[in-house]
Protein backbone atom coordinates (compact mmCIF):
# COMPACT_ATOMS: atom_id res chain seq x y z
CA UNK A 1 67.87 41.83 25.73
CA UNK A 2 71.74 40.73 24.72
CA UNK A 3 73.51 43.31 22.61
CA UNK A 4 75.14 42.04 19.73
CA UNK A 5 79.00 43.09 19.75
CA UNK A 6 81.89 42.52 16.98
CA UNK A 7 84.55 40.94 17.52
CA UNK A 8 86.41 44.40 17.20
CA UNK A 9 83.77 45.32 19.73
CA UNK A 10 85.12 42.57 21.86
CA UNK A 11 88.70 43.15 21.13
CA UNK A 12 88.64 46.97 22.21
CA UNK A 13 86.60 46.07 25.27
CA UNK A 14 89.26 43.73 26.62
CA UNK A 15 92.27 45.02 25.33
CA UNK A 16 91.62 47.39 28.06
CA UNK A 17 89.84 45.41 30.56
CA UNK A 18 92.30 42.12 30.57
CA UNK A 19 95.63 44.05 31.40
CA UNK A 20 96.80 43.34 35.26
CA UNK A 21 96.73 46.13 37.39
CA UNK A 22 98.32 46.66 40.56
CA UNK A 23 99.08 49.11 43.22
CA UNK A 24 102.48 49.05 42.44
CA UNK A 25 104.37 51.31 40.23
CA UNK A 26 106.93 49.38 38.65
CA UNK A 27 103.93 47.26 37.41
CA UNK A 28 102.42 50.04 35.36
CA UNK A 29 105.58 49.96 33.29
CA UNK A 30 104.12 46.31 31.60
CA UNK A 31 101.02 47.12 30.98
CA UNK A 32 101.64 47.70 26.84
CA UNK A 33 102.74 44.32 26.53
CA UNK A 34 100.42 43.49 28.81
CA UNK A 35 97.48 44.87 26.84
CA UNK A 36 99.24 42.96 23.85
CA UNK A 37 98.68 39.50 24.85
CA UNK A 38 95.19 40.51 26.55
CA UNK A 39 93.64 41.64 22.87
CA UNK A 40 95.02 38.27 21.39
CA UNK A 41 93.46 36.90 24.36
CA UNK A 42 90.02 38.37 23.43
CA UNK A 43 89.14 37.32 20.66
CA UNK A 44 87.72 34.13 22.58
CA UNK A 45 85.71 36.85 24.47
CA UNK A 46 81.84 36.19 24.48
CA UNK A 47 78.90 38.87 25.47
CA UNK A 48 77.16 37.35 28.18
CA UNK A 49 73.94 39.65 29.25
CA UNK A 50 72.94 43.16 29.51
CA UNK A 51 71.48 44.74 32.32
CA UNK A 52 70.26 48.74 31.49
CA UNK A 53 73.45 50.36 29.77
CA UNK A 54 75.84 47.86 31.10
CA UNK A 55 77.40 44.12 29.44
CA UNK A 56 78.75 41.59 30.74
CA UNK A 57 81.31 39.86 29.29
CA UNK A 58 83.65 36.73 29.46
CA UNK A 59 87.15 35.45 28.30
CA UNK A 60 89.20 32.48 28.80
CA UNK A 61 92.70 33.71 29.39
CA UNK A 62 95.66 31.56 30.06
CA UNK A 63 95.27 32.75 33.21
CA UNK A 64 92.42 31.73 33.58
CA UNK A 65 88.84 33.08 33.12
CA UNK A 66 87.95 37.09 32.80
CA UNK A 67 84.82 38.68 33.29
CA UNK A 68 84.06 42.48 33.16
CA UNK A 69 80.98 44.89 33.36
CA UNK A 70 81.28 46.81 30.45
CA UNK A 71 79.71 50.36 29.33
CA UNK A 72 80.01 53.08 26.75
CA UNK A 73 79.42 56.90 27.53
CA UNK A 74 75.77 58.17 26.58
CA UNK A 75 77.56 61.41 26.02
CA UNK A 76 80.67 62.78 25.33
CA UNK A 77 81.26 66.86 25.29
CA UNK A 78 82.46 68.02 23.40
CA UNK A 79 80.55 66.52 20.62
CA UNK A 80 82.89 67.54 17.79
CA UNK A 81 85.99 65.96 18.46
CA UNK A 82 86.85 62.72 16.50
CA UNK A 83 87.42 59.81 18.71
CA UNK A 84 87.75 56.26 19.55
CA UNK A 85 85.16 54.82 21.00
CA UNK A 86 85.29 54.83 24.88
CA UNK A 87 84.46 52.19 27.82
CA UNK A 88 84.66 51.97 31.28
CA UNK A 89 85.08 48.70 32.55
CA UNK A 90 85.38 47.04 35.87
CA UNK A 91 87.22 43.36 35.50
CA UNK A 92 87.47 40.34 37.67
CA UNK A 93 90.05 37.96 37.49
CA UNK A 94 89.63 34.96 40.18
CA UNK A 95 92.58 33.03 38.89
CA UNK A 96 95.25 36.41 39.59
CA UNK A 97 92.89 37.57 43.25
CA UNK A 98 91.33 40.24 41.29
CA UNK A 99 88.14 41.56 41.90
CA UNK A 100 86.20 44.50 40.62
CA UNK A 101 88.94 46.14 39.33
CA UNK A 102 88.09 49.31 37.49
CA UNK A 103 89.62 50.59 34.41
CA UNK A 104 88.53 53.13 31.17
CA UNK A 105 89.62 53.48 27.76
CA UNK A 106 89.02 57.32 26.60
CA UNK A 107 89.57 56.65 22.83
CA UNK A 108 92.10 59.02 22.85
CA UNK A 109 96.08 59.73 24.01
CA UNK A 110 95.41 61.18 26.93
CA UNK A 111 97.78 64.25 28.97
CA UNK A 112 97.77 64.06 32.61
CA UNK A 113 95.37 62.04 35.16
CA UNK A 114 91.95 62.33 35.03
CA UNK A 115 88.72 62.34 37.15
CA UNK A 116 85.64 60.43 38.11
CA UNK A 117 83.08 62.19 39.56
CA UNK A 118 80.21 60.08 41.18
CA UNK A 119 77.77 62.54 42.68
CA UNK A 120 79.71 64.60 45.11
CA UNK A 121 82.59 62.42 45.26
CA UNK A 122 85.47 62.21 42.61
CA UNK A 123 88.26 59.83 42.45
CA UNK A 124 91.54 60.15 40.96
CA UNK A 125 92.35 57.97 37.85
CA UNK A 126 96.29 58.10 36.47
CA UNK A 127 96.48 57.45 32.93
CA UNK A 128 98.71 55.83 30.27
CA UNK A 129 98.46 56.31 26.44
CA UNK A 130 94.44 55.98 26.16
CA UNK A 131 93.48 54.03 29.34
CA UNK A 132 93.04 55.26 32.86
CA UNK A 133 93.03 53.10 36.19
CA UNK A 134 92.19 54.32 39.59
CA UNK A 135 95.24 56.13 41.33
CA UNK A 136 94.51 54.89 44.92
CA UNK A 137 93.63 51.31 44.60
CA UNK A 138 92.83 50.87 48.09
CA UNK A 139 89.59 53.14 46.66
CA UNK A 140 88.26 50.41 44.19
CA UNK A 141 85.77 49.28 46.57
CA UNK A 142 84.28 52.84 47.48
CA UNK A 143 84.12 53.62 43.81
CA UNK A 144 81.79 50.54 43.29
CA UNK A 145 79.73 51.47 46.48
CA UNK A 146 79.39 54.68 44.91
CA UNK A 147 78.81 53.61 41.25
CA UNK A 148 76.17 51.04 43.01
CA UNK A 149 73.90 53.57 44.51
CA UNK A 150 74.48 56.78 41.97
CA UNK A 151 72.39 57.24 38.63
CA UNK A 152 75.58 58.34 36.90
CA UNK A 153 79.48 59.16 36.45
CA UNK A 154 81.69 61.17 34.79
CA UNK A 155 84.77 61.23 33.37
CA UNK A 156 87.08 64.76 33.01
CA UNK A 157 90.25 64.13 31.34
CA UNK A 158 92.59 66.61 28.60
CA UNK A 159 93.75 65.15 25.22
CA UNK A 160 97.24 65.30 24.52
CA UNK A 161 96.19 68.10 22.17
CA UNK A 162 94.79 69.82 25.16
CA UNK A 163 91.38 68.78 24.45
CA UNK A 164 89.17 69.07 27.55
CA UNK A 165 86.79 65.92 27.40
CA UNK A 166 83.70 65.37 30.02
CA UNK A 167 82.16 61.69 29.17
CA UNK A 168 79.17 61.09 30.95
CA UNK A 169 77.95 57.57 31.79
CA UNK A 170 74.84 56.02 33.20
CA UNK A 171 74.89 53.90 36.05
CA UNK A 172 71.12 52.22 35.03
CA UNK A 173 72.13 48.17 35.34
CA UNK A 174 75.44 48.48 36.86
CA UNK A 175 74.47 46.76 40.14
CA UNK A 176 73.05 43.87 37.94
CA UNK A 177 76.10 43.89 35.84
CA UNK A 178 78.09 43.60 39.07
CA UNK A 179 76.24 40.79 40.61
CA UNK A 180 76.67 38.58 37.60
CA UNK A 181 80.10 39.49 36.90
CA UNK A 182 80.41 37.62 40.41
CA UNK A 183 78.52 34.80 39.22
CA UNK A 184 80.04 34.04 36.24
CA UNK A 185 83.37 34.52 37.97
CA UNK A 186 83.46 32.73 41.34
């Protein structure tokens, strides 16, 4: 069954997927503006399917087309902070050669880097106002592999109040997700 999603839904979920990430560190610098043009971007954003917990989603960019897996924490500890909503996301972009790129909004100024934790193995994410992208690109692709074959992940991160936040995600529909991300995305 689709999920129905606003259009602020929309805008939040690719305001934070649509940005271009790279490896490289003078890159992170543009990602504000970047994040700028991707939310005017979105608003052409469409929901596509759902598989389990996860939506996919599509957007016609001027750079071309954008599809992302998108989810939202089943919990989030603790439970009496106010918050943004959150979303972990993990983007293609064919027309820029990106593939499964995997980014989060925490729905809240964050202090520090956080932490994935996929079953026994964690992965470093840095961070930049309210989003986090993995440190060590070169370990997109054994994030996914784990995401793929774990039941869930979690995210550990500190406010810049000093707020110590675990969200906790299910991976139920990811691998579908995944698979038609790739589809609608060739």
């Amino acid at each position: 069954m689709l999920r129905s999603f606003s259009a602020l839904t929309i805008l939040a979920l690719a305001a934070v997927a649509l940005p271009i990430v790279s490896e490289a560190q003078a890159q992170r610098a543009q990602r504000p503006a970047q994040n700028s043009r991707a939310a005017g971007a979105a608003q052409q954003g469409s929901a596509v399917a759902q598989f389990g917990d996860w939506g996919v989603f599509t957007s016609n960019t001027p750079r071309g087309k954008v599809c992302y897996a998108a989810s939202q924490p089943k919990t989030r500890a603790p439970a009496n902070l106010q918050r943004d909503p959150a979303f972990f996301f993990i983007t293609s972009r064919p027309g820029e050669n990106v593939r499964n790129e995997v980014s989060l909004t925490l729905g809240f100024a964050l202090r520090g880097d956080a932490t994935v934790v996929i079953g026994p193995t964690s992965f470093a994410m840095w961070t930049q106002d309210k989003g986090a992208w993995v440190k060590n690109a070169a370990e997109e692709g054994r994030m996914i592999t784990s995401m793929r074959a774990g039941s869930q992940l979690v995210v550990r991160s500190t406010s810049q109040r000093g707020n110590v936040t675990t969200d906790t995600y299910s991976l139920n529909g990811l691998a579908q997700a995944l698979d038609r991300v790739a589809q609608e995305c060739r």
